[in-house]
N, C-alpha and C. Protein backbone atom coordinates (compact mmCIF):
# COMPACT_ATOMS: atom_id res chain seq x y z
N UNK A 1 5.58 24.27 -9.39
CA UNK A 1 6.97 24.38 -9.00
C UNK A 1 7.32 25.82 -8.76
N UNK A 2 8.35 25.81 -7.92
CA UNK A 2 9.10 27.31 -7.44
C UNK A 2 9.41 28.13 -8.99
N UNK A 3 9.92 29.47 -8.79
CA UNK A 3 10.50 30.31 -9.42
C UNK A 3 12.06 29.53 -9.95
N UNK A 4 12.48 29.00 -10.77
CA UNK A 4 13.67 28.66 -10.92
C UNK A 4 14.32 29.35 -11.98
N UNK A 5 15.09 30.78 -10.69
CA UNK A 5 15.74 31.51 -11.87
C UNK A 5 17.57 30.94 -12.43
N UNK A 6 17.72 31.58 -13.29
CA UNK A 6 19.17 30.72 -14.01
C UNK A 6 19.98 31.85 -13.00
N UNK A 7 21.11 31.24 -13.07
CA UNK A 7 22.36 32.08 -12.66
C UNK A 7 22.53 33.50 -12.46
N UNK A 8 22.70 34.15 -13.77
CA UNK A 8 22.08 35.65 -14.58
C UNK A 8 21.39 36.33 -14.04
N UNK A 9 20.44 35.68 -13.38
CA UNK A 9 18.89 36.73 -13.08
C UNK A 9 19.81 36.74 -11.66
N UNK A 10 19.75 35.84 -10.82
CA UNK A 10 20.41 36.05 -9.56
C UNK A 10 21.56 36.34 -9.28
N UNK A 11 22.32 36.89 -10.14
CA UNK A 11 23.41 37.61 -9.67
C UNK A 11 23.42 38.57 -10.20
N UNK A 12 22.67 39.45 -10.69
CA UNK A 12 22.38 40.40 -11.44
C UNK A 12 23.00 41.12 -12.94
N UNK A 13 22.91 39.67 -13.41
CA UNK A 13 23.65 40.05 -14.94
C UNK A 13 22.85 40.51 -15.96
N UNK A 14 23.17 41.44 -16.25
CA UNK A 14 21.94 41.63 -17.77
C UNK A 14 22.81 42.31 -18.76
N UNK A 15 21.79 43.44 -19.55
CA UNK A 15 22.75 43.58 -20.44
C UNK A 15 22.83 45.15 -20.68
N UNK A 16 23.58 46.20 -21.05
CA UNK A 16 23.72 47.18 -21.38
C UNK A 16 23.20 47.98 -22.24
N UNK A 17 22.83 48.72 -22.73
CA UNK A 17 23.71 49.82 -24.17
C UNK A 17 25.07 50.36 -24.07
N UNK A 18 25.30 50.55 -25.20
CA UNK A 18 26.69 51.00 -25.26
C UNK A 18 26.38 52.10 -26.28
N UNK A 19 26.98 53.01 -26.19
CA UNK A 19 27.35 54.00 -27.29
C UNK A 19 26.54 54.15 -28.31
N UNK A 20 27.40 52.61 -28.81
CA UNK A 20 27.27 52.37 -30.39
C UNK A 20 26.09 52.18 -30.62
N UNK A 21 25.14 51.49 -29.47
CA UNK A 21 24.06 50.79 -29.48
C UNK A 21 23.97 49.30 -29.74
N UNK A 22 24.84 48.90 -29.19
CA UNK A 22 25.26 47.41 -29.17
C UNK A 22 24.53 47.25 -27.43
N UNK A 23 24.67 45.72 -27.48
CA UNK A 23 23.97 45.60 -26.03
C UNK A 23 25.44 44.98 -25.69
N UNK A 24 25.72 45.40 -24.38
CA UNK A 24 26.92 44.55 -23.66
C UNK A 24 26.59 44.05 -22.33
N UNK A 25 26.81 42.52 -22.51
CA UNK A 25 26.63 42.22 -21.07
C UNK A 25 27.17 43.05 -19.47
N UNK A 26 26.66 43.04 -18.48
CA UNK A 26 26.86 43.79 -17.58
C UNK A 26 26.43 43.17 -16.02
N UNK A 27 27.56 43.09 -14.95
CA UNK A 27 26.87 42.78 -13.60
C UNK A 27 27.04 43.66 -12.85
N UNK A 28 26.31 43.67 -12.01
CA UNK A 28 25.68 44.95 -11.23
C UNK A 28 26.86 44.70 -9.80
N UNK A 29 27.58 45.92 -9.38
CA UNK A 29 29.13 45.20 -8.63
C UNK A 29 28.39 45.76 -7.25
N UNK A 30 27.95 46.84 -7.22
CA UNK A 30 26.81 46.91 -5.85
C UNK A 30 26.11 46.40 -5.59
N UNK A 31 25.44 45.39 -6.00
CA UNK A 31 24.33 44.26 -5.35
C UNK A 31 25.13 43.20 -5.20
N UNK A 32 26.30 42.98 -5.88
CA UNK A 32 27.36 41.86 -5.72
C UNK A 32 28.06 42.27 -4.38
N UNK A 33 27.94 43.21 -4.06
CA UNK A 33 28.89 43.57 -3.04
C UNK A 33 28.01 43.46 -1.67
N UNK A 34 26.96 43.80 -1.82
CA UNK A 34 25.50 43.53 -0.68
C UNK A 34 24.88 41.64 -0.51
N UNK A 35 25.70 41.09 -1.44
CA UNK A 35 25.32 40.00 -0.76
C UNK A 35 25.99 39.27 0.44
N UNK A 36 25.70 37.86 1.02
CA UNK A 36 26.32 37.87 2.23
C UNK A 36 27.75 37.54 2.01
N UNK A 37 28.41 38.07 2.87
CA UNK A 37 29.58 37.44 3.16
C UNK A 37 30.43 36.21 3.67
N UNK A 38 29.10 35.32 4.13
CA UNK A 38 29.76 34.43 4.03
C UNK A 38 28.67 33.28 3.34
N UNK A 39 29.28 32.98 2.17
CA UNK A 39 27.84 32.26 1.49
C UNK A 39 28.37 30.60 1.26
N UNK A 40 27.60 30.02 0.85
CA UNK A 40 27.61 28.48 0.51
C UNK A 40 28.97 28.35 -0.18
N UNK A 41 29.26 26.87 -0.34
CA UNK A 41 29.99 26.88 -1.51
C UNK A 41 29.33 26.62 -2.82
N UNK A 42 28.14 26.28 -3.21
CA UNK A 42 27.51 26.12 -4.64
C UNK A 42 26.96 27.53 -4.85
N UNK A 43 26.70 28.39 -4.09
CA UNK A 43 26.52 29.96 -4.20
C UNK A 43 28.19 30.23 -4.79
N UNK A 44 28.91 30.76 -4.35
CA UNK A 44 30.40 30.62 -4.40
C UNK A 44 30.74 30.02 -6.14
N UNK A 45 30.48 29.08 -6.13
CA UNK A 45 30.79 28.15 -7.47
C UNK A 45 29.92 28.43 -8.44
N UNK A 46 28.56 29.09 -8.64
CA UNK A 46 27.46 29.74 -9.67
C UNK A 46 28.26 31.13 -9.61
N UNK A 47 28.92 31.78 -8.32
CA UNK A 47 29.09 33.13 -8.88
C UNK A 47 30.14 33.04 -9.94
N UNK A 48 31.07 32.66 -9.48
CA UNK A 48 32.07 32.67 -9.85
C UNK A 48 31.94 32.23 -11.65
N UNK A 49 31.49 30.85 -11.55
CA UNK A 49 31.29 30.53 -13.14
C UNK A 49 30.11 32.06 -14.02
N UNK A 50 29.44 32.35 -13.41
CA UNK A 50 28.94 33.65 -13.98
C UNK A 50 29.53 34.66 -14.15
N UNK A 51 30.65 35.31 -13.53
CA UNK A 51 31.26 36.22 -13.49
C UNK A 51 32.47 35.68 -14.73
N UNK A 52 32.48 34.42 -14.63
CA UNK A 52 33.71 33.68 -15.43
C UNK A 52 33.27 34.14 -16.96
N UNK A 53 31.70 33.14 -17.15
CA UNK A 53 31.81 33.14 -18.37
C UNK A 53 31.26 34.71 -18.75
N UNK A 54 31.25 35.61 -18.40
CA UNK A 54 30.43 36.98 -18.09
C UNK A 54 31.44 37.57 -19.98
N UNK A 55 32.73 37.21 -19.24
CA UNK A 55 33.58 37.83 -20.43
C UNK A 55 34.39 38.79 -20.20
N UNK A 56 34.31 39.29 -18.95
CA UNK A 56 34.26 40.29 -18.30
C UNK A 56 35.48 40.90 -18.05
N UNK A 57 36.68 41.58 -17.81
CA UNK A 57 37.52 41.83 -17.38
C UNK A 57 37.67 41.86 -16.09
N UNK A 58 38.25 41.56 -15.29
CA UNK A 58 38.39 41.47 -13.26
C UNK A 58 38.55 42.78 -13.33
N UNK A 59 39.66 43.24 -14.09
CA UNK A 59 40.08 44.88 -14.10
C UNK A 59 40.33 45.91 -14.99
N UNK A 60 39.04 47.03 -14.94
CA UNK A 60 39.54 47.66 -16.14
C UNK A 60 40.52 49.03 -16.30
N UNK A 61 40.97 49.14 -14.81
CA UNK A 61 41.81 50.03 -14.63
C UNK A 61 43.39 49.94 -14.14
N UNK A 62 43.47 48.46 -14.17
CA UNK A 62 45.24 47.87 -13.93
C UNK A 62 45.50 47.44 -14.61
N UNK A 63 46.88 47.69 -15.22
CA UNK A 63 47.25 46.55 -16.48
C UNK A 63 47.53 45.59 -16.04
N UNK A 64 48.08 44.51 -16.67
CA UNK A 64 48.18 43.28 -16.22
C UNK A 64 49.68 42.94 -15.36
N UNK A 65 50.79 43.83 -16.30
CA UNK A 65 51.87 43.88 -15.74
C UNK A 65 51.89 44.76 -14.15
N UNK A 66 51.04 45.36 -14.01
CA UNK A 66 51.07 46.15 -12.95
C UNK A 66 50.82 45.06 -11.41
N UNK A 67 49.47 44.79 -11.57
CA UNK A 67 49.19 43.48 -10.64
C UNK A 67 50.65 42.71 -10.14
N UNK A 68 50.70 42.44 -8.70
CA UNK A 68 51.75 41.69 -8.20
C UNK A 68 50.69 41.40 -7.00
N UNK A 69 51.16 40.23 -6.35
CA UNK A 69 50.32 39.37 -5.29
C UNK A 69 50.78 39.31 -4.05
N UNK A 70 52.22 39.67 -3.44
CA UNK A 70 53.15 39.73 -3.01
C UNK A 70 54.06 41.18 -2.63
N UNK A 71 54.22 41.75 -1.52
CA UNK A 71 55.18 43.04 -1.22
C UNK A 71 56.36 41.98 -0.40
N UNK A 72 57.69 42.05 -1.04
CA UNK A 72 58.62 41.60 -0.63
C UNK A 72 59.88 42.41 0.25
N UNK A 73 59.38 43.41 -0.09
CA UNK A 73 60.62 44.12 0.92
C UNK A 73 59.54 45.44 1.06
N UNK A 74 60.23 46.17 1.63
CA UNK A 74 59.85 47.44 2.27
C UNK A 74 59.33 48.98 1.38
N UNK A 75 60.30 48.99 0.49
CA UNK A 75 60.55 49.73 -0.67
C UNK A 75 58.97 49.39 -1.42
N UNK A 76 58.91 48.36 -1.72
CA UNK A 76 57.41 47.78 -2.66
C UNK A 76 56.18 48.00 -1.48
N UNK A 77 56.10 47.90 -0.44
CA UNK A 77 55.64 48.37 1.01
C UNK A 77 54.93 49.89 0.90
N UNK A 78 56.16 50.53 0.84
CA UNK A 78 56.07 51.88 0.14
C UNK A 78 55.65 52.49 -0.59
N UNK A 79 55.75 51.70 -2.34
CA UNK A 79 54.93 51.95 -3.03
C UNK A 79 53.76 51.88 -3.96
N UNK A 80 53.63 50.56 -2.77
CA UNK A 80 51.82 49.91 -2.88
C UNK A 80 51.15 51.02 -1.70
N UNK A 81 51.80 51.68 -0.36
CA UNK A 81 50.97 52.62 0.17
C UNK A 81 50.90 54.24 -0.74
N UNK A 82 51.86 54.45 -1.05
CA UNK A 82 51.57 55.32 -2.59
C UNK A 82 50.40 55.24 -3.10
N UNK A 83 50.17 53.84 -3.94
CA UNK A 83 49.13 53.68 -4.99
C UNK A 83 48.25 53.51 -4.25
N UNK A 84 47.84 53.43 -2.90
CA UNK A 84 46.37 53.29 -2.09
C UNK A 84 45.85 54.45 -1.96
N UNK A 85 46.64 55.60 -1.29
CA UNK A 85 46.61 56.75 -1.12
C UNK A 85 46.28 57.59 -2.60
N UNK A 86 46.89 57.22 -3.42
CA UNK A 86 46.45 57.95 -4.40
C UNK A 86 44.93 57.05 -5.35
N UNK A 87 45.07 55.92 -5.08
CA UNK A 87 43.11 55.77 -5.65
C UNK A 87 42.68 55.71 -4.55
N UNK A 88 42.89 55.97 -3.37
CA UNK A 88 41.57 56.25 -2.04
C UNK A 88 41.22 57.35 -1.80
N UNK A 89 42.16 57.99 -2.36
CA UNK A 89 42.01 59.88 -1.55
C UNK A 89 40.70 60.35 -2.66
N UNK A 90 40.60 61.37 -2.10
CA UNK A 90 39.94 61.95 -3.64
C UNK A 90 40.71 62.73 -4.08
N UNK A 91 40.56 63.36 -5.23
CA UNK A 91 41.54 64.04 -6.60
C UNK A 91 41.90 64.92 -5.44
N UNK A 92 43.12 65.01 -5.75
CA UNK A 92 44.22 66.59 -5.30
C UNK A 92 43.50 66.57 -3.50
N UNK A 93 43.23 65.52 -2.65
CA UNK A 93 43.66 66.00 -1.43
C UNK A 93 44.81 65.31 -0.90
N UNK A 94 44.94 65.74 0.69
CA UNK A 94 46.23 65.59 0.76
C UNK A 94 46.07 64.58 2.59
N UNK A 95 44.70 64.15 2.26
CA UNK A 95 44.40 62.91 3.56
C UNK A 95 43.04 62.40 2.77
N UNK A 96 42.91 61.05 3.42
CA UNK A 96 42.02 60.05 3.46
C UNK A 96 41.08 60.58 4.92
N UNK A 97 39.83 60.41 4.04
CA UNK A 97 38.62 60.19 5.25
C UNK A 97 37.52 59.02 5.13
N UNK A 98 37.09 58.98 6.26
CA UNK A 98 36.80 57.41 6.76
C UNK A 98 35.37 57.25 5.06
N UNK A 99 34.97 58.26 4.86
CA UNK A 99 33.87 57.86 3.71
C UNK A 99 34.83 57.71 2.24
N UNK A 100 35.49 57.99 2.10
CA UNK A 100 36.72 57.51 0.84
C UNK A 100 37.00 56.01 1.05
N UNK A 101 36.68 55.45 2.49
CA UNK A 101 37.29 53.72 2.54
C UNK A 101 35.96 53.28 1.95
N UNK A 102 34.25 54.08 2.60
CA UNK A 102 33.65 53.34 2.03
C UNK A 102 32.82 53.00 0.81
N UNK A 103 34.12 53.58 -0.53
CA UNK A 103 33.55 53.41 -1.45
C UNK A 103 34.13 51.74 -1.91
N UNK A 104 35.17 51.72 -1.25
CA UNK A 104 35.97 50.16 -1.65
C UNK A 104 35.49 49.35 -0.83
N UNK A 105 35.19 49.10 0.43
CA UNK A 105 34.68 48.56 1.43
C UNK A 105 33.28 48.51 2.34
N UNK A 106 32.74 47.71 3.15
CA UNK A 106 31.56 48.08 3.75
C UNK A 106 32.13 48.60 5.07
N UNK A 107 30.58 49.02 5.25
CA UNK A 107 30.62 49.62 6.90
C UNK A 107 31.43 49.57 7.91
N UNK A 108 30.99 47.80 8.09
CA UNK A 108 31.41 46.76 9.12
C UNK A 108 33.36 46.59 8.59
N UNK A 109 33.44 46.58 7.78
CA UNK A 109 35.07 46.34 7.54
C UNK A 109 36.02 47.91 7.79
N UNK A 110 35.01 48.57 7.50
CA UNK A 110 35.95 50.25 7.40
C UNK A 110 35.85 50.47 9.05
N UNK A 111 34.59 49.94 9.43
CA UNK A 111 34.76 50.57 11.14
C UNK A 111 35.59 49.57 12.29
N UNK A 112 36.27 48.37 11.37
CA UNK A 112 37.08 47.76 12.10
C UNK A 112 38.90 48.32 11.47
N UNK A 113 38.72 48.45 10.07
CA UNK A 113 40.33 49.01 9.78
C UNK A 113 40.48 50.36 10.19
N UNK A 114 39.64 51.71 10.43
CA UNK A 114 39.71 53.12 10.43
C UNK A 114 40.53 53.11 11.32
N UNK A 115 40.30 52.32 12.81
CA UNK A 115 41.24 52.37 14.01
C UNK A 115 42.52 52.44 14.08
N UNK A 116 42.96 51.55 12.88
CA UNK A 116 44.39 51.11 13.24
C UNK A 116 45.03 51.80 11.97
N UNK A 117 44.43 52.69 11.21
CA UNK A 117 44.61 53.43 10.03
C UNK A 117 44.75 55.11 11.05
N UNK A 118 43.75 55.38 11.68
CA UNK A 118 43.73 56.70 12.43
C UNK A 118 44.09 56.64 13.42
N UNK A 119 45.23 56.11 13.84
CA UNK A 119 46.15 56.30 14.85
C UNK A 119 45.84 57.52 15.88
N UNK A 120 45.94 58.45 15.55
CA UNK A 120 46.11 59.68 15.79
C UNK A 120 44.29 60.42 16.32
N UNK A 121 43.47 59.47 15.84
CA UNK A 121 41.86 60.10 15.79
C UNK A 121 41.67 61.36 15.31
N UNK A 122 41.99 61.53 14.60
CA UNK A 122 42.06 63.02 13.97
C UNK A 122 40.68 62.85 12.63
N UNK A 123 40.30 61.99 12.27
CA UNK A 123 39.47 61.68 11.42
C UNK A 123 39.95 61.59 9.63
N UNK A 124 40.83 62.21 10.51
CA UNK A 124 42.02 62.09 8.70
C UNK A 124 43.38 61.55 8.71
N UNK A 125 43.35 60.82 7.78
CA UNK A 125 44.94 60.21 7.22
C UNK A 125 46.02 60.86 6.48
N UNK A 126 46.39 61.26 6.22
CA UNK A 126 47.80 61.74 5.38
C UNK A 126 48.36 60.94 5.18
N UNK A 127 49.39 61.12 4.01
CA UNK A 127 49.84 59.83 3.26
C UNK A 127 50.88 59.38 4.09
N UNK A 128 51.75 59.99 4.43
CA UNK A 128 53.00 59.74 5.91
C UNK A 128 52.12 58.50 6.18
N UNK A 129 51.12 58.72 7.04
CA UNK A 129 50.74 58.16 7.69
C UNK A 129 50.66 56.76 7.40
N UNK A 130 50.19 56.71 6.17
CA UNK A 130 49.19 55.49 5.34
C UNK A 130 50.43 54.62 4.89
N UNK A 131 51.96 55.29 4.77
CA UNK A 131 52.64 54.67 4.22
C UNK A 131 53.38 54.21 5.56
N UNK A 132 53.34 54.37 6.46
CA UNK A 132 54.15 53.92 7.89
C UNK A 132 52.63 53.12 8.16
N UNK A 133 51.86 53.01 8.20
CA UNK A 133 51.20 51.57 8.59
C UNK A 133 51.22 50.43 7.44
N UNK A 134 51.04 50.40 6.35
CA UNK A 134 51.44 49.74 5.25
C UNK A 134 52.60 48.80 5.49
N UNK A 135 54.00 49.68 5.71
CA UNK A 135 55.16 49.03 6.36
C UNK A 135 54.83 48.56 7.64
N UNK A 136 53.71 49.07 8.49
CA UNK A 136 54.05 48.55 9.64
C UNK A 136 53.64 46.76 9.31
N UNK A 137 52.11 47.28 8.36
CA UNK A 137 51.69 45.59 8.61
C UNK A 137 52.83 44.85 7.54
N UNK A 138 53.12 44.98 6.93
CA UNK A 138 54.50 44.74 6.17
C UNK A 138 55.18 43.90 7.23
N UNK A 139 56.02 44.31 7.89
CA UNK A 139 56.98 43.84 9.01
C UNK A 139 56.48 43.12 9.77
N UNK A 140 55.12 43.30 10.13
CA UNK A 140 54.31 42.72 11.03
C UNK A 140 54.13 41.09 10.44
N UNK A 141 53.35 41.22 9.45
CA UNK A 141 53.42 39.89 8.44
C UNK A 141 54.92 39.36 8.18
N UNK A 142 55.57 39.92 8.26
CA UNK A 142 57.38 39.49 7.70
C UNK A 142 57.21 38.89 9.23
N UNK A 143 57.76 39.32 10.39
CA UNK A 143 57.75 38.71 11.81
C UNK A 143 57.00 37.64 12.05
N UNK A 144 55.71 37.46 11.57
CA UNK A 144 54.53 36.41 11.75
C UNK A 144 55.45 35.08 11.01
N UNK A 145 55.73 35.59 9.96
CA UNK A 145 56.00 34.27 9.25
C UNK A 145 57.20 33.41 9.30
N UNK A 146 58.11 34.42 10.24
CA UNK A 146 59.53 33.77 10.70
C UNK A 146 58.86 33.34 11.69
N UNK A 147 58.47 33.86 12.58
CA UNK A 147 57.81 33.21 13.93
C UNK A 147 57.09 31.68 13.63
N UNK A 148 56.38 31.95 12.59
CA UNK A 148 55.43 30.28 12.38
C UNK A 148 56.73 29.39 11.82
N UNK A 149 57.63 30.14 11.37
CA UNK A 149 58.59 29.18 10.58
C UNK A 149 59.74 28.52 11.93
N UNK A 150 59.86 29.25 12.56
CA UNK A 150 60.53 28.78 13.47
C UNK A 150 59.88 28.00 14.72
N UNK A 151 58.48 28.09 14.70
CA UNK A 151 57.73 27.53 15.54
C UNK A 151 57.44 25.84 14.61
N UNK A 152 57.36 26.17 13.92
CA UNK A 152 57.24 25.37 12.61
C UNK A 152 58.80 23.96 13.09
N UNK A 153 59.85 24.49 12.71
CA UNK A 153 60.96 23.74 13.11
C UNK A 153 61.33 23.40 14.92
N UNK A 154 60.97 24.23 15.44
CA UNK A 154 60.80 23.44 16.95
C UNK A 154 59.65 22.36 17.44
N UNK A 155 58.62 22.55 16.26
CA UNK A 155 57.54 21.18 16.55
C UNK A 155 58.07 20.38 15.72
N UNK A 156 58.61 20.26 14.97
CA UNK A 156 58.89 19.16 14.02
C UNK A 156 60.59 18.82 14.99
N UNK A 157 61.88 18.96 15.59
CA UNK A 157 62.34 19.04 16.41
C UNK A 157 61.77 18.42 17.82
N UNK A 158 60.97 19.01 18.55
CA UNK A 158 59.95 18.24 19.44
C UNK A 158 59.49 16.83 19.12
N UNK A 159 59.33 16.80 17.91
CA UNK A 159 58.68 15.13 17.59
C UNK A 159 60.01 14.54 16.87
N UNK A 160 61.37 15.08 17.21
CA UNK A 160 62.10 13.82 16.81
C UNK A 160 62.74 13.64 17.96
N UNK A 161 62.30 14.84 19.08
CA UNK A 161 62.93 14.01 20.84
C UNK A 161 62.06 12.85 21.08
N UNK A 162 60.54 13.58 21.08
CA UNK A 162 59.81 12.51 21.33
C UNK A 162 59.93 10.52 20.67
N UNK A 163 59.83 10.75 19.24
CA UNK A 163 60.20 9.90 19.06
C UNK A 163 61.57 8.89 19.29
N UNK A 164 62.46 9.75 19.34
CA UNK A 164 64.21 8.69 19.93
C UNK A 164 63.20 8.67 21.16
N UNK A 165 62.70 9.15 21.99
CA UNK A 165 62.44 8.48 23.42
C UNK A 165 61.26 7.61 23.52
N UNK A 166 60.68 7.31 22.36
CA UNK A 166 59.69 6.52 22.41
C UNK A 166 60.01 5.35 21.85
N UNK A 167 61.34 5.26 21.16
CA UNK A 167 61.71 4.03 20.58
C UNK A 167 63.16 3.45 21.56
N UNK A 168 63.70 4.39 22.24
CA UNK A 168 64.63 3.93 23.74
C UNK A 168 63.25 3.25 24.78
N UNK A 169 62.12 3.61 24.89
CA UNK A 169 61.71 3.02 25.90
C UNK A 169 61.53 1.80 25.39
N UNK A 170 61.00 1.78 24.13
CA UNK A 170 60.20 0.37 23.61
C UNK A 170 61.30 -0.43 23.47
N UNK A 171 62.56 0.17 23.20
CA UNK A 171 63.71 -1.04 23.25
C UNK A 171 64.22 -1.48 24.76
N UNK A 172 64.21 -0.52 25.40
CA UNK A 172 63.82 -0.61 26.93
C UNK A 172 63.47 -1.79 27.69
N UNK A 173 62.13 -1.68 27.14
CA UNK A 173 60.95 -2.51 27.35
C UNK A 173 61.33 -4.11 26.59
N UNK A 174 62.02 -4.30 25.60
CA UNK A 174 62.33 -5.55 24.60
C UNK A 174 63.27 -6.14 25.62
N UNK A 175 63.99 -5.27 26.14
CA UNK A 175 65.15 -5.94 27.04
C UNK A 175 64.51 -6.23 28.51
N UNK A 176 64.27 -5.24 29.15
CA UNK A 176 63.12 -5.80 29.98
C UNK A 176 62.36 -7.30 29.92
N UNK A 177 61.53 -7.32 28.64
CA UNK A 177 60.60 -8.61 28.97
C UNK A 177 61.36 -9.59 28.24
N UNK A 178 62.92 -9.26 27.58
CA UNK A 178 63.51 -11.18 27.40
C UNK A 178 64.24 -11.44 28.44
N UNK A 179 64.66 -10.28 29.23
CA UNK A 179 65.71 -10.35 30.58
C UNK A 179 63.96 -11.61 31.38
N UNK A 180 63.46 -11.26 31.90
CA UNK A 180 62.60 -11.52 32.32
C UNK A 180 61.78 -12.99 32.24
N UNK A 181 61.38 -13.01 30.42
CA UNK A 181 61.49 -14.66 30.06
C UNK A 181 62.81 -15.76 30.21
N UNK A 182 64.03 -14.88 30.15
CA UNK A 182 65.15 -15.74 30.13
C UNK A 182 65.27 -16.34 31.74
N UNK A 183 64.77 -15.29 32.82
CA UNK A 183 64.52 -15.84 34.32
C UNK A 183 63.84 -16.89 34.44
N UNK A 184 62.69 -16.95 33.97
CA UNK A 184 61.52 -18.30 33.93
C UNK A 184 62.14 -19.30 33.80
């Protein structure tokens, strides 16, 4: 029979030292990050339960209250592009360069966002900058979703013309074929 490794071995979990000399479990977030992008769903469902039961914290540098899932107005827009700018930059500069994206991101993703981040092609960002595209996609997403919402209520609208005219014909049609038997 094949190699049948457990979970662990293939996602690269093992275990540490620490300090103290305790062993602490540990997964390796760069080989996690090199696998494919678009994988199975039972790949998907082993990582995940590994990373689950790992013990692990998702984050050891946000508190919990900090995390929000959601920018609702403009202001929060603002100062989620703040907090990007200040963990993307490096210490005490005063722009983003395209190798600062790729410590959070790959190649292929930084050489499709840099574009619409470097407006200007200058090879550097400044925070101005970072915080007027932030808002832009902000607004952008705000517009999208009135748009689907209102596209949203003109198809549902559309199918209640359709329907009154699909139930005028069929009554239409009822009068039609007893007018018709009542001739016979």
């Amino acid at each position: 029979m094949g190699d049948r490794r457990t979970p662990r071995k293939r996602y690269h979990r093992g275990t540490k030292k620490t300090e103290t000399g305790k062993e602490k479990e540990v997964i390796d977030i760069e080989k996690l990050q090199k696998l494919k992008q678009d994988v199975s769903a039972w790949t998907m469902n082993v990582l995940v339960d590994a990373i689950s039961s790992s013990g692990l914290p998702i984050s050891d540098t946000l508190d919990e209250t900090e995390i929000k899932k959601e920018i609702t107005n403009e202001m929060e827009a603002t100062a989620a592009a703040n907090d990007i700018f200040r963990n993307v930059a490096q210490i005490d500069a005063t722009y983003i360069e395209k190798p600062d994206l790729l410590r959070f991101m790959d190649q292929e993703v930084v050489d499709h966002v840099w574009p619409l981040i470097d407006v200007a092609n200058t090879g550097q960002v400044d925070k101005k900058t970072v915080i007027e595209w932030v808002v832009k996609v902000y607004n952008g997403r705000k517009t999208l979703v009135h748009t689907l919402t209102d596209t949203s209520k003109c198809v549902n609208q559309l199918n209640k013309l359709v329907i009154s005219i699909l139930l005028c014909l069929e009554t239409l049609a009822r009068i039609f074929l007893k007018l018709s038997c009542s001739y016979l």
